[in-house]
N, C-alpha and C. Protein backbone atom coordinates (compact mmCIF):
# COMPACT_ATOMS: atom_id res chain seq x y z
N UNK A 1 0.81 -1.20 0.00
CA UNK A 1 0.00 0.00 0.00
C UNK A 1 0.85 1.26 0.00
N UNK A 2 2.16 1.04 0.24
CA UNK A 2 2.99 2.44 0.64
C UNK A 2 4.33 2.21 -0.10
N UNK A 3 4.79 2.86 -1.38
CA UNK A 3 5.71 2.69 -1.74
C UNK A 3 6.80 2.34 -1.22
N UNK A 4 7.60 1.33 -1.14
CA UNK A 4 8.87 1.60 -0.32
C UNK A 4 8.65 0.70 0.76
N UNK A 5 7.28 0.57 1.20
CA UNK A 5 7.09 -0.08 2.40
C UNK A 5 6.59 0.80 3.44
N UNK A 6 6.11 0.11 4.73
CA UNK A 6 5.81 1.57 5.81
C UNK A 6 6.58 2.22 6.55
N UNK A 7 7.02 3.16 6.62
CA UNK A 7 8.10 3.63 7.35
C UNK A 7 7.49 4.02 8.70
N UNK A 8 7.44 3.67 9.80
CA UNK A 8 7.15 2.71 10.91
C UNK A 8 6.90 1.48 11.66
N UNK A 9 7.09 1.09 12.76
CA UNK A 9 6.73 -0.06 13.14
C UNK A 9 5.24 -0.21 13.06
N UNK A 10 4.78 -1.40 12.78
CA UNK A 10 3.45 -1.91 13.12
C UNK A 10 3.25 -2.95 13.74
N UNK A 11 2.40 -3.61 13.96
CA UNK A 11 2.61 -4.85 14.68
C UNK A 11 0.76 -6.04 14.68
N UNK A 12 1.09 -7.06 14.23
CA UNK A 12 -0.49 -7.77 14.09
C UNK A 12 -0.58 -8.07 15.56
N UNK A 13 -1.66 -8.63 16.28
CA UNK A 13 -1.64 -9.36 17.62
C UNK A 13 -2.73 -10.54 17.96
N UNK A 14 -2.74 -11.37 16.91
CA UNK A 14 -3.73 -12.45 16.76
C UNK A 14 -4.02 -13.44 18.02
N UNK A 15 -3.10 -13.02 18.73
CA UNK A 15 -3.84 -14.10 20.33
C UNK A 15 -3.88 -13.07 21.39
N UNK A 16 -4.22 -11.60 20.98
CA UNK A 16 -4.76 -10.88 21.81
C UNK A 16 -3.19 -10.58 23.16
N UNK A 17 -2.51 -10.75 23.07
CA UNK A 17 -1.24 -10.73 24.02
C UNK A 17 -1.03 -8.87 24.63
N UNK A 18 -0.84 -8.58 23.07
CA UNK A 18 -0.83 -7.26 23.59
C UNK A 18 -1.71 -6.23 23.65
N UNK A 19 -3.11 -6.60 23.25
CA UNK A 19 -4.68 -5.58 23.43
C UNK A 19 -4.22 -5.78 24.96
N UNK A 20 -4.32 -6.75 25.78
CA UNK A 20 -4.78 -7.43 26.46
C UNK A 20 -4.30 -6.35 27.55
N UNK A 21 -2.76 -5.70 27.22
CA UNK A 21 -1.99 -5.05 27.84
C UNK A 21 -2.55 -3.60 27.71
N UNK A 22 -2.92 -3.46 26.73
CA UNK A 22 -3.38 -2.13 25.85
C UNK A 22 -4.83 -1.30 26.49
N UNK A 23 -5.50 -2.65 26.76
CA UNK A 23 -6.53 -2.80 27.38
C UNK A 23 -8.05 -2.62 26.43
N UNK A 24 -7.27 -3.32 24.86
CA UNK A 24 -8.05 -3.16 24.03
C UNK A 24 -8.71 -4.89 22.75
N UNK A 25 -8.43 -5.56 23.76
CA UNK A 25 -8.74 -6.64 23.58
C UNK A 25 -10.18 -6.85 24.02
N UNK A 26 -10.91 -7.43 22.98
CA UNK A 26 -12.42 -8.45 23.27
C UNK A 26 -12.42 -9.45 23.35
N UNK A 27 -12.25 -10.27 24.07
CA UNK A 27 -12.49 -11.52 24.97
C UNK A 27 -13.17 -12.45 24.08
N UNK A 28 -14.37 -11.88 24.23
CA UNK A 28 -16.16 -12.83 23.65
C UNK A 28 -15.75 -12.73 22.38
N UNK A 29 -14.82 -11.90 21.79
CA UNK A 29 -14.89 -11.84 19.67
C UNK A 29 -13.50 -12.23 19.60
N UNK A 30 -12.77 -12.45 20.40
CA UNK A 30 -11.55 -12.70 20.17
C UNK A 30 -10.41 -12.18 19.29
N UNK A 31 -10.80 -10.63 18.90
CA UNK A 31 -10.11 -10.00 18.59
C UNK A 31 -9.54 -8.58 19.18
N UNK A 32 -9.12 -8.21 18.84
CA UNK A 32 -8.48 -6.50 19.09
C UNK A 32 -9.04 -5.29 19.04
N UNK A 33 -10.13 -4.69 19.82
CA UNK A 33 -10.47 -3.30 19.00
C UNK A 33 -9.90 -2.59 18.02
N UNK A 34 -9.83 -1.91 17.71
CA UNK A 34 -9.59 -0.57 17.08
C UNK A 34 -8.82 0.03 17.86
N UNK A 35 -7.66 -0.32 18.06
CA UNK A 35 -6.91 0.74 18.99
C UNK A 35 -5.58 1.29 17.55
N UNK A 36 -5.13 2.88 18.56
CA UNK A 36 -4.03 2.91 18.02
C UNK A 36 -3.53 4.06 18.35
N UNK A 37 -2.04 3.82 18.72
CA UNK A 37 -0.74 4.08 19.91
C UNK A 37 -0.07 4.65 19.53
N UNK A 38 0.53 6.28 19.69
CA UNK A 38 1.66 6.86 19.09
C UNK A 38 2.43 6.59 20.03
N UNK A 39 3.50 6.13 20.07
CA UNK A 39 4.49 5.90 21.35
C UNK A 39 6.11 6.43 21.02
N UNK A 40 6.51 6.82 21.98
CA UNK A 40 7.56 8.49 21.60
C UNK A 40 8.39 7.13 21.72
N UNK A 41 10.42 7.92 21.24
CA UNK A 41 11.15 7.06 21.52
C UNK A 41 12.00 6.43 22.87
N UNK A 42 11.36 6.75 23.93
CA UNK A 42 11.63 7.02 25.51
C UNK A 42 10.56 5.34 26.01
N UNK A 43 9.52 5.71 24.67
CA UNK A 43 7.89 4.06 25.33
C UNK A 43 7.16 4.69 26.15
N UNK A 44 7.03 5.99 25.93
CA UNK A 44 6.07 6.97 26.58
C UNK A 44 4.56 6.91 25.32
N UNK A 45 3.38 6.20 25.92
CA UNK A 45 2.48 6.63 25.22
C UNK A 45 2.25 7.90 25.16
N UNK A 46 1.56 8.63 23.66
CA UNK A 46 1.66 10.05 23.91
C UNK A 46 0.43 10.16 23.54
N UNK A 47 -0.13 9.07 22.19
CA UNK A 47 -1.29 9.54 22.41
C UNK A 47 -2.41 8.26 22.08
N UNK A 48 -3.33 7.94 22.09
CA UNK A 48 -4.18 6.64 22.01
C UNK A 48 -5.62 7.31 21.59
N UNK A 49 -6.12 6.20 20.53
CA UNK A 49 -7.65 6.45 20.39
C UNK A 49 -7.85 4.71 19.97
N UNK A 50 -8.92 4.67 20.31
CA UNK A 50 -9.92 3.68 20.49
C UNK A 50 -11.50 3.42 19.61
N UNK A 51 -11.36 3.17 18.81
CA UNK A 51 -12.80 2.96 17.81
C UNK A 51 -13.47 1.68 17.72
N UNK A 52 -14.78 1.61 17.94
CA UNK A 52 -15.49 0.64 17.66
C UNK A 52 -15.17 -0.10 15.80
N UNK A 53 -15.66 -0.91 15.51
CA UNK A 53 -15.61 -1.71 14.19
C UNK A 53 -16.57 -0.67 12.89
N UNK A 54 -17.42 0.00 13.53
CA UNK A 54 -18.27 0.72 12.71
C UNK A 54 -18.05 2.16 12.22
N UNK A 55 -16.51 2.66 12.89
CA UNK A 55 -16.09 3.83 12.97
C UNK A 55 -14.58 3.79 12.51
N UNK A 56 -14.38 4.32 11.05
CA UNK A 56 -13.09 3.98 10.56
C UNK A 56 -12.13 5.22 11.08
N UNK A 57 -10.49 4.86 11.01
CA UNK A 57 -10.10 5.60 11.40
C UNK A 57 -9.12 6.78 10.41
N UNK A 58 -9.05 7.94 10.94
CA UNK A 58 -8.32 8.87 9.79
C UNK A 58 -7.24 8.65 9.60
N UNK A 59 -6.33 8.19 8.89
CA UNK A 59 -4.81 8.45 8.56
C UNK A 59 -4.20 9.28 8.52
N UNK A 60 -4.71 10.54 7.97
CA UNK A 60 -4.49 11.75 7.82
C UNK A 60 -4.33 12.78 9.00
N UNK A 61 -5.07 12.36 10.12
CA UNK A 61 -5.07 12.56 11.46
C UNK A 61 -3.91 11.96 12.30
N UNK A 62 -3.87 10.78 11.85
CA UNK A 62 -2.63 9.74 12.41
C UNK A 62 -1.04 10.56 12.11
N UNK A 63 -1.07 10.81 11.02
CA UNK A 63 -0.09 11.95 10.23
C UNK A 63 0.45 12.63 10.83
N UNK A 64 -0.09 13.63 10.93
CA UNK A 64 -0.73 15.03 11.50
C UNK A 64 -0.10 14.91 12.64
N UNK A 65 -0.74 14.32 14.01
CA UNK A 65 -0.40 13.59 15.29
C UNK A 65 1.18 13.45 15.42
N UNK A 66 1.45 12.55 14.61
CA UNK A 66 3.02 12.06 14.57
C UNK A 66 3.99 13.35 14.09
N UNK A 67 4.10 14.35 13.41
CA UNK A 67 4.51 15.47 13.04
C UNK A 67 4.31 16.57 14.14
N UNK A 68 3.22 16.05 14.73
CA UNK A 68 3.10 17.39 15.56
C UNK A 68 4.42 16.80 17.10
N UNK A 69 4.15 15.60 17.41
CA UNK A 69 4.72 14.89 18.21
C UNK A 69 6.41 15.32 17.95
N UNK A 70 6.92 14.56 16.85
CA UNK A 70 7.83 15.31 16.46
C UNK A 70 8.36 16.41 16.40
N UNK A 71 7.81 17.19 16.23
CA UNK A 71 7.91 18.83 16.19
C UNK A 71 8.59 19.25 17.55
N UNK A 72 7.29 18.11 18.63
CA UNK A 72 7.42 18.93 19.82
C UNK A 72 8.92 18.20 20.08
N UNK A 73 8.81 17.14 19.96
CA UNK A 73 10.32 16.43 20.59
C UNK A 73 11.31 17.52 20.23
N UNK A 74 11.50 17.57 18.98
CA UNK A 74 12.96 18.32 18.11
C UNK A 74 12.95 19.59 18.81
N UNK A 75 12.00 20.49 19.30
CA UNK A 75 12.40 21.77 19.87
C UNK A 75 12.37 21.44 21.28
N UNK A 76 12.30 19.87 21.93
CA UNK A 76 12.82 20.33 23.68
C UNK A 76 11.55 21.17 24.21
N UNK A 77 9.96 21.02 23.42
CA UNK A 77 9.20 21.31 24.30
C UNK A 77 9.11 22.70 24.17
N UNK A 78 9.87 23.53 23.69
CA UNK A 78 9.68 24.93 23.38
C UNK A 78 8.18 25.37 22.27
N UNK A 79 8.07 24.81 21.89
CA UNK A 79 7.26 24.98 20.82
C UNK A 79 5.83 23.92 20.94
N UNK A 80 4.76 24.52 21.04
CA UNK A 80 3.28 23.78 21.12
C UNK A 80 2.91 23.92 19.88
N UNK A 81 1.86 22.81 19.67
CA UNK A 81 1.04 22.81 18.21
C UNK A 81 -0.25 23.09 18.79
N UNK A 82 -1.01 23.68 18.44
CA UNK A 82 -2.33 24.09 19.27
C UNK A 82 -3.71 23.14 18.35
N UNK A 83 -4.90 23.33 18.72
CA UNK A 83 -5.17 22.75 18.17
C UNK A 83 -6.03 22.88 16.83
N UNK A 84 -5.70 22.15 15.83
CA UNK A 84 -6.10 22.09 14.81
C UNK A 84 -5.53 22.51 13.95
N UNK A 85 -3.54 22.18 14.82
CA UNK A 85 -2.57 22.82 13.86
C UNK A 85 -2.45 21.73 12.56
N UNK A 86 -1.75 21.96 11.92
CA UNK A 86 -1.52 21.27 10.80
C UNK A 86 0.13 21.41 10.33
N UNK A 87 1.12 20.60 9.50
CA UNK A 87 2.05 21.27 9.66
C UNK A 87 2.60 22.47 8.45
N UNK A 88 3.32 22.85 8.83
CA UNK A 88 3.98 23.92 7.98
C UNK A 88 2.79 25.17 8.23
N UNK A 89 2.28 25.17 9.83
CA UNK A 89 1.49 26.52 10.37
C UNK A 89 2.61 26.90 11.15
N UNK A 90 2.27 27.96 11.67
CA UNK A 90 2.77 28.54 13.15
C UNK A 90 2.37 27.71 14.33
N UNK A 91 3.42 27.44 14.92
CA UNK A 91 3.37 26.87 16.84
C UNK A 91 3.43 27.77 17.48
N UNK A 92 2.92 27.37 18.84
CA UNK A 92 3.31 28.19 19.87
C UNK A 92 4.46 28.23 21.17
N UNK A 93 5.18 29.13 20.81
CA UNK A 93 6.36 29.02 21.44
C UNK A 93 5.94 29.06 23.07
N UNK A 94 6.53 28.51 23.68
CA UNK A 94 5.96 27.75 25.40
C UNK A 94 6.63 28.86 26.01
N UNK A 95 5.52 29.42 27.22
CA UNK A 95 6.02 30.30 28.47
C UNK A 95 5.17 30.38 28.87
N UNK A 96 4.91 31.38 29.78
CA UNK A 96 4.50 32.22 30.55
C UNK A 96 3.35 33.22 29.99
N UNK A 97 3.68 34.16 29.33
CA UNK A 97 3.44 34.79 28.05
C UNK A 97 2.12 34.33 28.07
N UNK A 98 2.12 32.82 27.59
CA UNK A 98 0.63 32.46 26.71
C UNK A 98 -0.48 32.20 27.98
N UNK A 99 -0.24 32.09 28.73
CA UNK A 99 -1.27 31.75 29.98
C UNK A 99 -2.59 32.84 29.71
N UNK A 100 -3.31 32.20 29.63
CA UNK A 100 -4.69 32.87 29.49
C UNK A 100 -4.81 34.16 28.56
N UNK A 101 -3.91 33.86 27.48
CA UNK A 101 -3.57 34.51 25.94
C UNK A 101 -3.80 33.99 24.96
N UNK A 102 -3.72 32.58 24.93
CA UNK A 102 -3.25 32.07 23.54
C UNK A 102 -4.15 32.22 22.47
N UNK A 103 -5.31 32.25 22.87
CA UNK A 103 -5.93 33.02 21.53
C UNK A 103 -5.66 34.72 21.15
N UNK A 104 -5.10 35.22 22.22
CA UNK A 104 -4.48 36.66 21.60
C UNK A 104 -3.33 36.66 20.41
N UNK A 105 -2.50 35.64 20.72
CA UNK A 105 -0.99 34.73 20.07
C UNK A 105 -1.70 33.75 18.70
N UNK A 106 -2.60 33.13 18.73
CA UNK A 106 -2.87 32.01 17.80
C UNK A 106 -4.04 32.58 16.49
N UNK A 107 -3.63 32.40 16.07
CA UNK A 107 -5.31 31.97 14.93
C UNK A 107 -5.11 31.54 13.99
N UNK A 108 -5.96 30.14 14.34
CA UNK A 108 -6.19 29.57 13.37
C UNK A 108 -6.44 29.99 11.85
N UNK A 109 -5.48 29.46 10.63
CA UNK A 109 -5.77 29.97 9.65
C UNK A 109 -7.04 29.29 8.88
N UNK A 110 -7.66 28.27 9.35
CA UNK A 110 -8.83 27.74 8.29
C UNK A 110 -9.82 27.59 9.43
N UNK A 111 -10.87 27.23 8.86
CA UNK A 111 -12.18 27.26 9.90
C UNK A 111 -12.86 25.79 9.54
N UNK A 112 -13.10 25.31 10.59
CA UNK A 112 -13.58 23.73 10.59
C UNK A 112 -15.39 24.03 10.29
């Protein structure tokens, strides 16, 4: 599906071993929810969502997530993605400053 291959880890879990851990295993169906785990390079979950079978999930969101994650790693936390950043917007540089500002500092350039 991805030229080249996927450039990340993935992982199948057909006897439920690691839902189980995840806490996203079904017992009675014997499979795995819908889970899925951004996990930094430290094994710090950073971020998790959870979907039923009837509710597909965005990739594009998944993306997004991982870039923003990134972002934050590479600047040491200086720099926030707010929400409904996207990349190649403006972040918000972390202090003091933004406390009960950040919409004085931010705006969003598109409207949902």
């Amino acid at each position: 599906m991805v030229e080249g291959g996927v450039p990340f880890p993935m992982l199948s879990d057909a006897g439920g071993r690691i839902g189980s851990v995840y806490g996203v295993y079904d017992e009675a169906g014997g499979v795995d929810v819908r889970g899925r785990f951004l996990i930094d390079p430290d094994g710090v979950i950073q971020a998790m969502e959870v979907l039923t079978p009837p509710v597909g999930r965005n990739f594009f969101e998944m993306v997004r997530q991982i870039k923003a994650y990134q972002l934050v790693r590479e600047t040491g936390g200086a720099e926030a993605t707010p929400a409904g950043w996207i990349p190649g917007e403006d972040t918000l540089k972390v202090g003091p400053h933004l406390v009960g500002k950040v919409w004085e500092v931010w705006k969003p350039k598109k409207e949902v």
